[in-house]
Protein backbone atom coordinates (compact mmCIF):
# COMPACT_ATOMS: atom_id res chain seq x y z
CA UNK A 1 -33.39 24.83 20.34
CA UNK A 2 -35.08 27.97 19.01
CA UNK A 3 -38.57 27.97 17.88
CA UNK A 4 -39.71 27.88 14.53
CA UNK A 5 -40.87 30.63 12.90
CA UNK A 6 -43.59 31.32 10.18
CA UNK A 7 -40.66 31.33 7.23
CA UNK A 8 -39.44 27.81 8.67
CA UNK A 9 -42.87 26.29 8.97
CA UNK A 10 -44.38 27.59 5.46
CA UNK A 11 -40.89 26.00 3.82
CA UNK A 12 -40.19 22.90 5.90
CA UNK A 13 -36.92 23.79 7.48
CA UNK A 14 -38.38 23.43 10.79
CA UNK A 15 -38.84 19.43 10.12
CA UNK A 16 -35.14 19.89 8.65
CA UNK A 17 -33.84 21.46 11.42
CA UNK A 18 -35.40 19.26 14.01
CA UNK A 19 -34.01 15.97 11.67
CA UNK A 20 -30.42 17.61 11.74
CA UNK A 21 -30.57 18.23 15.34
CA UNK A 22 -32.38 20.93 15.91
CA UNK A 23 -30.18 23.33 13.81
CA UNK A 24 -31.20 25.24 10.77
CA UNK A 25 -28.21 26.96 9.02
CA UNK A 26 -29.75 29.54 6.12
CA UNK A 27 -27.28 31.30 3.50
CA UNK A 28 -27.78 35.34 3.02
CA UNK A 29 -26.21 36.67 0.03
CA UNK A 30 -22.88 36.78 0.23
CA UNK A 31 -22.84 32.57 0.59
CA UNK A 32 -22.04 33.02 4.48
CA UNK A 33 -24.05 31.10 6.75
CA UNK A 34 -25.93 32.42 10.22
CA UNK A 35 -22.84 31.07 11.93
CA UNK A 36 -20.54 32.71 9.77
CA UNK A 37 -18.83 30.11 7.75
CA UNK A 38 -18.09 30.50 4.11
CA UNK A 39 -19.55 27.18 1.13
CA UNK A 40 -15.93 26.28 0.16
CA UNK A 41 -15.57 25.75 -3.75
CA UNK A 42 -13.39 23.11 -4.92
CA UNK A 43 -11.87 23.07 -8.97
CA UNK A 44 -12.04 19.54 -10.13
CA UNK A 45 -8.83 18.26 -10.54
CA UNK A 46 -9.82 16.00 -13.53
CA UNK A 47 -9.77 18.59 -15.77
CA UNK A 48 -6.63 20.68 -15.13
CA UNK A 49 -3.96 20.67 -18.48
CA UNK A 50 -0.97 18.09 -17.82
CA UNK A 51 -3.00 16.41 -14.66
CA UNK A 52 -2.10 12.31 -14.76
CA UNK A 53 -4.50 9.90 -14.84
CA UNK A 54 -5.69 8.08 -11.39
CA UNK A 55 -4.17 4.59 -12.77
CA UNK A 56 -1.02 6.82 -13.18
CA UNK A 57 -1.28 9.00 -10.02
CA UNK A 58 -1.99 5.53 -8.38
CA UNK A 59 1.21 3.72 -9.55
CA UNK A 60 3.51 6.75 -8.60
CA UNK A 61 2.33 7.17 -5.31
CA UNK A 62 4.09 3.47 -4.36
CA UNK A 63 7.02 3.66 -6.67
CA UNK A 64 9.59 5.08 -3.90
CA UNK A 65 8.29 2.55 -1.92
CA UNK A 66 11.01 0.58 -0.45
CA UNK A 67 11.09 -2.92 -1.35
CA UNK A 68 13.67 -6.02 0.51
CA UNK A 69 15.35 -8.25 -2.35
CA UNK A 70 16.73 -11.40 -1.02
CA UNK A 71 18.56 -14.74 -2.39
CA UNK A 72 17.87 -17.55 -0.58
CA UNK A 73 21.50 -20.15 -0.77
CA UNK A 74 18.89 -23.02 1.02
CA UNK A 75 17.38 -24.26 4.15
CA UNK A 76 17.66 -26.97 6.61
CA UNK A 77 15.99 -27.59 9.72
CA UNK A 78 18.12 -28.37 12.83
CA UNK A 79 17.61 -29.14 16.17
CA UNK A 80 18.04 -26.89 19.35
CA UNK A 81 20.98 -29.63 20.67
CA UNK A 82 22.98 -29.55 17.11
CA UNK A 83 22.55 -25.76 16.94
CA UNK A 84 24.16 -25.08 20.11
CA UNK A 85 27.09 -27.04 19.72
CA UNK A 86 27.66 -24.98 16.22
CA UNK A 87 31.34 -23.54 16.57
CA UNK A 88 33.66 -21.81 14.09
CA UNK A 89 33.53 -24.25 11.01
CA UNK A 90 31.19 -26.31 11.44
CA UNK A 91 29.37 -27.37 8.81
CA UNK A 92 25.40 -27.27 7.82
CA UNK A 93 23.94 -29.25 5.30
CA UNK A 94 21.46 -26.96 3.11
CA UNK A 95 18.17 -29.04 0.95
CA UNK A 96 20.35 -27.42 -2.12
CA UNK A 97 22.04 -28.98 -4.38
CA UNK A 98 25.25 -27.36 -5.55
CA UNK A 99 24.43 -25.75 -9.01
CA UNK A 100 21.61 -25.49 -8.43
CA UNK A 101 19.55 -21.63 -9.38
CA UNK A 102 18.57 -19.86 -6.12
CA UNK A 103 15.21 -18.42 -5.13
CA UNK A 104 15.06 -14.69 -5.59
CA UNK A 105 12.57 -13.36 -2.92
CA UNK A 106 10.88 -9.42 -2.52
CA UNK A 107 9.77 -9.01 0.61
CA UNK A 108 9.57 -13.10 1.68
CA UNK A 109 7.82 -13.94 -1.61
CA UNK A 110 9.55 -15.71 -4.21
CA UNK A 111 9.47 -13.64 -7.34
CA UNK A 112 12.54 -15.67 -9.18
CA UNK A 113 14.97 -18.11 -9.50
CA UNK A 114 18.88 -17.10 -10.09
CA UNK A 115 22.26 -17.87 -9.84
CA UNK A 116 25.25 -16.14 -8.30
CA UNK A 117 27.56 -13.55 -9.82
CA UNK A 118 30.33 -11.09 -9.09
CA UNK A 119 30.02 -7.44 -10.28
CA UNK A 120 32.89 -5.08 -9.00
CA UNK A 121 33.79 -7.35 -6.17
CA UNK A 122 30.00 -7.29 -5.01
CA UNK A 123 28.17 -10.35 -5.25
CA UNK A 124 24.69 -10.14 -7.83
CA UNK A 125 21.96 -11.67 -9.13
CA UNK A 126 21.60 -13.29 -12.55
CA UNK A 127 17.72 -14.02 -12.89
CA UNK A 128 17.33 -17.06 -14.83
CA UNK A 129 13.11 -17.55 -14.53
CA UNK A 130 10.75 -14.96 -13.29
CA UNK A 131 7.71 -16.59 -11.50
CA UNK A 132 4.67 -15.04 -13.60
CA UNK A 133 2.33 -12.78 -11.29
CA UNK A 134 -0.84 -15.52 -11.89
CA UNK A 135 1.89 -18.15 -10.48
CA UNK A 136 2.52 -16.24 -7.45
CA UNK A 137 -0.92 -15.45 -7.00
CA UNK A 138 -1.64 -19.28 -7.09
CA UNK A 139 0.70 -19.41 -4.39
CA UNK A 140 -0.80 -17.31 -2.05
CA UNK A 141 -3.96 -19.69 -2.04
């Protein structure tokens, strides 16, 4: 640590100094320091022509986010002894009744209920009730 000299104690940068570990950085004239960095200057973004809102800026940032859609026929819980002796068609009993719409799940969380259709010899969706967002969030509790 250097010592202080009369500049630093008439102003206070000594106590500065000593407070930021013993270093005291000054600015000459040309807005470089004593150890030879430059202030950076930074525009602000806000205020450029055509710049998006953050709500905006926010939302597009998770929009080519990757999401897993899933239809769920029905479940059953089976023991470890009938699982095992599963062969080639053999048949397991789903809590669904036939008819009946399927849950439409995003990620594990259901989101819908639909029922089965063929488009171009794919199998879709046909959403018959979309779960409201405060209904899922009722859910979560």
């Amino acid at each position: 640590m250097s010592e202080p000299t009369a500049d630093t104690l008439a102003t206070g940068e000594a106590d500065e100094a000593a407070a930021a570990g013993g270093r005291a950085q000054t600015e000459n004239e040309s807005g470089q320091g004593d150890a030879g960095y430059e202030r950076a200057e930074f525009q602000d973004l806000a205020s450029e022509p055509g710049s998006k809102s953050t709500a905006e800026a926010n939302l597009e940032v998770i929009l080519d986010i990757p999401v897993t859609l899933s239809m769920e026929v029905g479940r059953t819980e089976v023991p470890i002894q009938d699982l095992l002796a599963l062969n080639r068609g053999s048949v397991v009993e789903l809590d669904r009744i036939a008819g009946e719409p399927m849950d439409v799940l995003i990620n594990g969380t259901l989101i819908a209920h639909g029922e089965v259709v063929v488009v171009n010899e794919k199998f879709g969706i046909r959403l018959t009730d979309v779960i409201s967002p405060a209904e899922r969030v009722k859910k979560l509790r």
